[in-house]
C-alpha atoms as a PDB file:
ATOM      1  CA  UNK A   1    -151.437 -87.451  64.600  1.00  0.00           C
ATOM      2  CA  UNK A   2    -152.314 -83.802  63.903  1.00  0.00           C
ATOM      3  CA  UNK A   3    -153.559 -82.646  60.995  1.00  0.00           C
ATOM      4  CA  UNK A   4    -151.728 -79.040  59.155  1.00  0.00           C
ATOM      5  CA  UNK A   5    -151.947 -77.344  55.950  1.00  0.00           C
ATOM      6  CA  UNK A   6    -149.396 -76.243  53.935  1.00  0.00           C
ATOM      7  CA  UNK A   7    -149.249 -73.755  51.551  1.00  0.00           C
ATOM      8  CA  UNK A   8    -149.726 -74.208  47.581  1.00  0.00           C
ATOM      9  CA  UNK A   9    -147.456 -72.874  44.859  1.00  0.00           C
ATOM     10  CA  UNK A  10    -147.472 -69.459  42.505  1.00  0.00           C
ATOM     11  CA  UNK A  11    -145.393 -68.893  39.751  1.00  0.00           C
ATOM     12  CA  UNK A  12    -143.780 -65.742  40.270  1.00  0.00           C
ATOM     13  CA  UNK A  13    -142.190 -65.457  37.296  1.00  0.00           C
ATOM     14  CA  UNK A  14    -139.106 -66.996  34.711  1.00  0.00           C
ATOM     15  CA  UNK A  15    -135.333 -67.732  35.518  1.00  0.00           C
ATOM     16  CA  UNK A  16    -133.300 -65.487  33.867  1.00  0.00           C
ATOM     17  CA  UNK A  17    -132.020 -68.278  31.590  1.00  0.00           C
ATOM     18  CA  UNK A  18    -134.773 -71.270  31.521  1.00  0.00           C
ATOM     19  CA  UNK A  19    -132.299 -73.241  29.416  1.00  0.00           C
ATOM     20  CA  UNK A  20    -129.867 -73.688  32.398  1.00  0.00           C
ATOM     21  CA  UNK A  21    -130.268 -74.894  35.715  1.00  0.00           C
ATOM     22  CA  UNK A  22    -130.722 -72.135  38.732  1.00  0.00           C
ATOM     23  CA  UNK A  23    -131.012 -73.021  42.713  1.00  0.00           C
ATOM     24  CA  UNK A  24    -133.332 -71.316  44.937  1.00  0.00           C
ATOM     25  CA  UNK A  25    -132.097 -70.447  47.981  1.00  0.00           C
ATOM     26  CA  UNK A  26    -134.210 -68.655  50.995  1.00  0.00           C
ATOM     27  CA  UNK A  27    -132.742 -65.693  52.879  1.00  0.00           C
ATOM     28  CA  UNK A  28    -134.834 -64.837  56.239  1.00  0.00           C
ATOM     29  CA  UNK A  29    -134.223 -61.907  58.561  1.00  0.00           C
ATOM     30  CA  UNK A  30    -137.336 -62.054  60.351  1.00  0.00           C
ATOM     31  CA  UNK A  31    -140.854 -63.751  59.656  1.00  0.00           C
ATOM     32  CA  UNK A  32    -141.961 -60.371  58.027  1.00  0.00           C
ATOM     33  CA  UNK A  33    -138.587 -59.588  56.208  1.00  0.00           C
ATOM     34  CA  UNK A  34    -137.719 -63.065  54.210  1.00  0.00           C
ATOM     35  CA  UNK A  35    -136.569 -63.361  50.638  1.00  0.00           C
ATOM     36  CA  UNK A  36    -135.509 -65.927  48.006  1.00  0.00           C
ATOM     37  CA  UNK A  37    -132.702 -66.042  45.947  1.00  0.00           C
ATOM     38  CA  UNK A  38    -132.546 -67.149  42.346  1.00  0.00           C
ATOM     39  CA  UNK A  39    -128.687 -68.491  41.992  1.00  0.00           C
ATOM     40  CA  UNK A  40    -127.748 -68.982  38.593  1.00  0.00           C
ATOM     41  CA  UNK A  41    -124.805 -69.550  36.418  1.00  0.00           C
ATOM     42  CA  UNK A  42    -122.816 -66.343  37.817  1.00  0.00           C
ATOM     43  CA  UNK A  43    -125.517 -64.245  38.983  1.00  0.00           C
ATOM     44  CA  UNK A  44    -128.067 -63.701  41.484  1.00  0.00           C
ATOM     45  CA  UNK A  45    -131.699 -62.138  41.914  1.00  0.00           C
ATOM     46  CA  UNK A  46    -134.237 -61.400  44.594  1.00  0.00           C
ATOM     47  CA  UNK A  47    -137.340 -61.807  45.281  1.00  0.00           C
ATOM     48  CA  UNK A  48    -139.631 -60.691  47.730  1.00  0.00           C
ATOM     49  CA  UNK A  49    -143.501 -60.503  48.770  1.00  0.00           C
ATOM     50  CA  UNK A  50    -144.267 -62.722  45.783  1.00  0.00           C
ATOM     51  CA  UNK A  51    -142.116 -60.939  43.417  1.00  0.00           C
ATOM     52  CA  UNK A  52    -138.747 -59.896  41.839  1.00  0.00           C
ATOM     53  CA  UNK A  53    -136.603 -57.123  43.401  1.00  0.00           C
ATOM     54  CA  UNK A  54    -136.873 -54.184  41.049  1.00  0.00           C
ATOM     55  CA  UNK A  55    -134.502 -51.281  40.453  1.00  0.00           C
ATOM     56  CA  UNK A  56    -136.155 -47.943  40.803  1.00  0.00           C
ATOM     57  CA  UNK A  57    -138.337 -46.528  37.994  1.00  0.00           C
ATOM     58  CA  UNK A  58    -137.302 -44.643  34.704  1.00  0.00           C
ATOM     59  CA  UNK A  59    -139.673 -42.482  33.406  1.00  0.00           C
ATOM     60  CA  UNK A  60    -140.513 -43.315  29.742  1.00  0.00           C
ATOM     61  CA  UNK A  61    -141.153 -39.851  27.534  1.00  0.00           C
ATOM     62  CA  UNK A  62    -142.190 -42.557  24.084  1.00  0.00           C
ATOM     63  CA  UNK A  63    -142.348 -45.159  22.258  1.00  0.00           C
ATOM     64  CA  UNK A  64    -142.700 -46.016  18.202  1.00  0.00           C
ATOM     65  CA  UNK A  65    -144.828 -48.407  16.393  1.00  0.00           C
ATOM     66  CA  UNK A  66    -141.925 -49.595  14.533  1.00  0.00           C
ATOM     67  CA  UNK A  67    -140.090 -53.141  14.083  1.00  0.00           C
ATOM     68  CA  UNK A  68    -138.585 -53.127  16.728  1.00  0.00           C
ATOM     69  CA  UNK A  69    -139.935 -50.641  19.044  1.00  0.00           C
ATOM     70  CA  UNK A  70    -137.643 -48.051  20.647  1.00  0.00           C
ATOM     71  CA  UNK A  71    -138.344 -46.311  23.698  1.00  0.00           C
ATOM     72  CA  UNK A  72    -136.961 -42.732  24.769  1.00  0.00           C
ATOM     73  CA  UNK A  73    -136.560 -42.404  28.110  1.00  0.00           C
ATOM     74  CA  UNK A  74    -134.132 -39.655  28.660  1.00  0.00           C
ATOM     75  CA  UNK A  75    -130.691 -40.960  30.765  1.00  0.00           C
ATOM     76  CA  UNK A  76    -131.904 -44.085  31.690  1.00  0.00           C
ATOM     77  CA  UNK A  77    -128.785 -46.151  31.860  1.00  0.00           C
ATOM     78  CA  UNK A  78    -129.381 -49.773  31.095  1.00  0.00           C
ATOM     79  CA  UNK A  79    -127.011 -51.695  29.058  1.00  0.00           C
ATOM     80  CA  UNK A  80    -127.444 -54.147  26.617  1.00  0.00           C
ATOM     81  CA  UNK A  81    -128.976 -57.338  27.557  1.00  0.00           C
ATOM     82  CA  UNK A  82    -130.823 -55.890  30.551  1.00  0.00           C
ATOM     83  CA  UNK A  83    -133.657 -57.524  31.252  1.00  0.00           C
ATOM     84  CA  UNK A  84    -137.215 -54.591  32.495  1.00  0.00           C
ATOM     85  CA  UNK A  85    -140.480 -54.514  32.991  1.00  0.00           C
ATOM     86  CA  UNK A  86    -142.557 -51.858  31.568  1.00  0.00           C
ATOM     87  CA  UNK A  87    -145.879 -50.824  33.065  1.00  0.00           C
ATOM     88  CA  UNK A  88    -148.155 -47.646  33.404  1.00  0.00           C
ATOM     89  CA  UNK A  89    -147.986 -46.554  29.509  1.00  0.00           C
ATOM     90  CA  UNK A  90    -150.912 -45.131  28.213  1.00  0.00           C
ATOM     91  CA  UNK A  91    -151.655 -45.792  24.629  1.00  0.00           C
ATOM     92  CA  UNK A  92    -149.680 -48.216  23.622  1.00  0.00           C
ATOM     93  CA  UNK A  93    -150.554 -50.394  26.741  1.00  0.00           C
ATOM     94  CA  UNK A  94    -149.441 -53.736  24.677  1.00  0.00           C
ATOM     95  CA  UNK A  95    -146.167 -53.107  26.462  1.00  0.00           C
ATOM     96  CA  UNK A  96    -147.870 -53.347  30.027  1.00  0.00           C
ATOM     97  CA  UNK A  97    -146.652 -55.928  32.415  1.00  0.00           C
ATOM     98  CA  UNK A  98    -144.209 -57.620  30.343  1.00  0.00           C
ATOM     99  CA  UNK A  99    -139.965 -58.252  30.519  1.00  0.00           C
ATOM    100  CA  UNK A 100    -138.406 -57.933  27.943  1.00  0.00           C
ATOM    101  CA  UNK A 101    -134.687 -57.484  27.194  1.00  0.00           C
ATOM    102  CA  UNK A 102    -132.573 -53.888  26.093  1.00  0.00           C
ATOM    103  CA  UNK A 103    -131.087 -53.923  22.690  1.00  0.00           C
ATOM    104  CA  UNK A 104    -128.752 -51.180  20.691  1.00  0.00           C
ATOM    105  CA  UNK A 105    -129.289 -48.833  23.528  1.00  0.00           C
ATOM    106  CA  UNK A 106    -128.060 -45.413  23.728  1.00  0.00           C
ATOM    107  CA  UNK A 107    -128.281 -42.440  26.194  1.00  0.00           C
ATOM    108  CA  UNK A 108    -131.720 -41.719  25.837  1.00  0.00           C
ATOM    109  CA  UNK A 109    -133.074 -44.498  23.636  1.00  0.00           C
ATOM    110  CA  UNK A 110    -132.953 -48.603  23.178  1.00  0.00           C
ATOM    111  CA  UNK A 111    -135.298 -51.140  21.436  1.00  0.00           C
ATOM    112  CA  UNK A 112    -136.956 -53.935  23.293  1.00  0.00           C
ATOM    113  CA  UNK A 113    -136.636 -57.728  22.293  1.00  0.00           C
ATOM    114  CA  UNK A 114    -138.427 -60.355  24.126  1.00  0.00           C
ATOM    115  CA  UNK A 115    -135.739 -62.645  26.753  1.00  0.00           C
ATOM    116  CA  UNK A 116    -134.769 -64.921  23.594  1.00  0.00           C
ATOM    117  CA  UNK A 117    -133.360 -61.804  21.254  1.00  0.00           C
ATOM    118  CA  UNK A 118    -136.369 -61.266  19.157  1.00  0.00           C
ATOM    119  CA  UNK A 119    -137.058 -57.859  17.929  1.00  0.00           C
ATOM    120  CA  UNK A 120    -140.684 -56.804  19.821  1.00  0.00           C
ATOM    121  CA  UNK A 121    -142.870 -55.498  16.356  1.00  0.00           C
ATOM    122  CA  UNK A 122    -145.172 -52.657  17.733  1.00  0.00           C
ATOM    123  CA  UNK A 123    -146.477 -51.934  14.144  1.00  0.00           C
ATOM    124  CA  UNK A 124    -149.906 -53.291  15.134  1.00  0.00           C
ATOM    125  CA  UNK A 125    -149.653 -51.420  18.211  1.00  0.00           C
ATOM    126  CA  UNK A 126    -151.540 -48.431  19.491  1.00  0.00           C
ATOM    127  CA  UNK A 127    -149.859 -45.302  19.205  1.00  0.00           C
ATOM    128  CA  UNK A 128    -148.090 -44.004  22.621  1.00  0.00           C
ATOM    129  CA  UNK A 129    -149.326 -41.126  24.518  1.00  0.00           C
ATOM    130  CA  UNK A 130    -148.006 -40.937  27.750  1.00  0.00           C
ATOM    131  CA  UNK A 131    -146.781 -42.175  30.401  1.00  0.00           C
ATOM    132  CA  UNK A 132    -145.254 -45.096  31.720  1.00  0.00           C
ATOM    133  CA  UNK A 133    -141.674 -46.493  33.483  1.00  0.00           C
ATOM    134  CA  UNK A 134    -139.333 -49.495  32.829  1.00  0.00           C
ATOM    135  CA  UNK A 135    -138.020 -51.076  35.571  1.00  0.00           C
ATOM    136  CA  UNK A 136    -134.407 -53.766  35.678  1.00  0.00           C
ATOM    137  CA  UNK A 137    -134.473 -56.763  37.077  1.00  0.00           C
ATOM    138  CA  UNK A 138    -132.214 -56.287  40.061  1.00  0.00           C
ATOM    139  CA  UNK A 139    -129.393 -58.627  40.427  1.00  0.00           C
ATOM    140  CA  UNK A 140    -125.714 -58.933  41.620  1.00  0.00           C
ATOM    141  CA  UNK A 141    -122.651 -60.792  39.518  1.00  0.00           C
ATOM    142  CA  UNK A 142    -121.288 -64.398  41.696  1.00  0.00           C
ATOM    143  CA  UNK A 143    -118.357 -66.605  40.595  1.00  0.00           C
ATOM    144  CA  UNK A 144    -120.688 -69.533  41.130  1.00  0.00           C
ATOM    145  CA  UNK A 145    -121.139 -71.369  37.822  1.00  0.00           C
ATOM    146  CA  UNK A 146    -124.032 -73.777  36.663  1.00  0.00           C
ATOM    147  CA  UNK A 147    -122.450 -77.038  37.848  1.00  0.00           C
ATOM    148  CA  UNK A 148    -121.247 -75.601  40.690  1.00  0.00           C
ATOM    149  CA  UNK A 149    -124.719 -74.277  42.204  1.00  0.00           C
ATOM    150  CA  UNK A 150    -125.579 -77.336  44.561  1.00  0.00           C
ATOM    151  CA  UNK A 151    -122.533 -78.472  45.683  1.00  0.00           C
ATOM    152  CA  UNK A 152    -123.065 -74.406  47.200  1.00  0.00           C
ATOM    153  CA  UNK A 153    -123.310 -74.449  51.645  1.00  0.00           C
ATOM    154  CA  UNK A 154    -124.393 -71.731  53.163  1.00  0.00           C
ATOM    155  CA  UNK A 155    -125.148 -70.791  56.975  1.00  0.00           C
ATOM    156  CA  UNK A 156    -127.148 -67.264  57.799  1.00  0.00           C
ATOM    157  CA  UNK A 157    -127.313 -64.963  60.475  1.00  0.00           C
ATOM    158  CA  UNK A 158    -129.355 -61.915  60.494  1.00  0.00           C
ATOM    159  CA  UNK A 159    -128.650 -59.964  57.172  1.00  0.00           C
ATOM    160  CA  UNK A 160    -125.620 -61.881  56.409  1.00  0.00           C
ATOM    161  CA  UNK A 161    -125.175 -64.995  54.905  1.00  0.00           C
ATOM    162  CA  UNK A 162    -122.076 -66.943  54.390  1.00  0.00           C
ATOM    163  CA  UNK A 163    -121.562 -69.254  51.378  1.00  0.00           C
ATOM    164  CA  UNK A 164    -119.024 -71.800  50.585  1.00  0.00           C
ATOM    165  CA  UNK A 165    -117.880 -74.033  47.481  1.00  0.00           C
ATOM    166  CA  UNK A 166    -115.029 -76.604  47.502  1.00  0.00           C
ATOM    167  CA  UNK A 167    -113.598 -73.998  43.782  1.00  0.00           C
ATOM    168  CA  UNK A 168    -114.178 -70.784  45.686  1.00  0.00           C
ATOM    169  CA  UNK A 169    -113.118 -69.072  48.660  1.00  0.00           C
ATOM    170  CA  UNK A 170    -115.472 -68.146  51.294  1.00  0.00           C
ATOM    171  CA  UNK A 171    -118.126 -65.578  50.081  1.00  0.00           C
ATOM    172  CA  UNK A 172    -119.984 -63.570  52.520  1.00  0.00           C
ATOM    173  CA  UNK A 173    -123.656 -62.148  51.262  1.00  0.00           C
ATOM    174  CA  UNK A 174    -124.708 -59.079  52.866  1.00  0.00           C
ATOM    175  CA  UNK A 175    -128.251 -56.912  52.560  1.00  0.00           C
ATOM    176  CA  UNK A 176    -128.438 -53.289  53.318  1.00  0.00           C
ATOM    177  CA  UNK A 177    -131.854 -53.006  51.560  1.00  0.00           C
ATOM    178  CA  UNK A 178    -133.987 -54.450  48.601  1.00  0.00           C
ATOM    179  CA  UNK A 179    -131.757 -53.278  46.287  1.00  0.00           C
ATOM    180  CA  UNK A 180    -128.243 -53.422  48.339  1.00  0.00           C
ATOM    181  CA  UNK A 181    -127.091 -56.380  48.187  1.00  0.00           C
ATOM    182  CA  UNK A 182    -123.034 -57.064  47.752  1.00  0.00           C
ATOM    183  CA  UNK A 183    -120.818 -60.656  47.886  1.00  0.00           C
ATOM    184  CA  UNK A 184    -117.619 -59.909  49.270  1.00  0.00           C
ATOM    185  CA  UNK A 185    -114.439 -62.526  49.667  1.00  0.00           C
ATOM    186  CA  UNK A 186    -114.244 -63.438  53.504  1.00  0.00           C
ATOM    187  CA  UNK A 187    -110.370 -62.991  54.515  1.00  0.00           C
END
């Protein structure tokens, strides 16, 4: 028989909640427009060109050497519990290319944790200069819980896909863009 390669693996990066289980589940448009979807208990992400689908940048104006660390970032609007990444600060590059989660935020401020609720202590940290953005994760809410994710059956056409479950009525997934994705009820 013929011989063929196939490719080999690359972590891309953490579930949102390692603790529980997630399904992945591939969405492709076209060979140079494909995707994968991270379905977990009531939410999904996406990921693209080996990585996750990021929300547009927010500029970040500083950042203390405190326990925790709080950044300014002047009307950024996260919530609580958001998970970003923060890259491109100068000086106190420790925060580089790392998630973390949004804590007691408020217009212009919020401290970081790391994704289990622990406070991220910058007082060995360089001091902040200048620079940088923070980034969310983006996702979308689903009524799909835990247990439910593979009894999930799904069909796709083009930038739709439609997705039943025995609990649920008929969900149809639709992409607009990177970061425009909505789940509507089919009638």
């Amino acid at each position: 028989g013929s011989a063929a390669r196939r490719s080999g693996t690359q972590f891309v990066s953490e579930v949102k909640d390692s603790s529980k289980s997630t399904r992945l589940i591939p969405f492709e448009f076209s060979t140079t427009q494909t995707y994968m979807l991270e379905f977990g208990d009531q939410y999904i992400r996406f990921y693209k060109d080996n990585g996750q689908i990021l929300e547009s940048n927010v500029t970040i104006s500083g950042a203390t050497q405190a326990d925790p660390v709080v950044i300014t970032a002047t009307a950024h609007g996260f919530d609580n519990g958001d998970e970003i990444l923060i890259s491109g600060v100068t000086g106190m590059t420790e925060l580089n290319g790392k998630r973390y989660l949004v804590a007691n935020k408020t217009t212009n401020d919020f401290e970081l944790t790391d994704v289990d609720g622990n406070n991220i202590d910058g007082t060995g940290f360089t001091a902040y200069t200048s620079g940088g953005v923070a980034n969310r994760v983006y996702e979308i809410s689903s009524p799909y819980l835990e247990a439910e994710l593979f009894e999930l059956k799904y069909a796709q056409s083009a930038d739709v896909m439609y997705i039943c479950h025995p609990n649920h009525a008929p969900r149809k997934l639709s992409r607009t863009g990177d970061t425009s994705w909505t789940l509507t009820e089919v009638d």
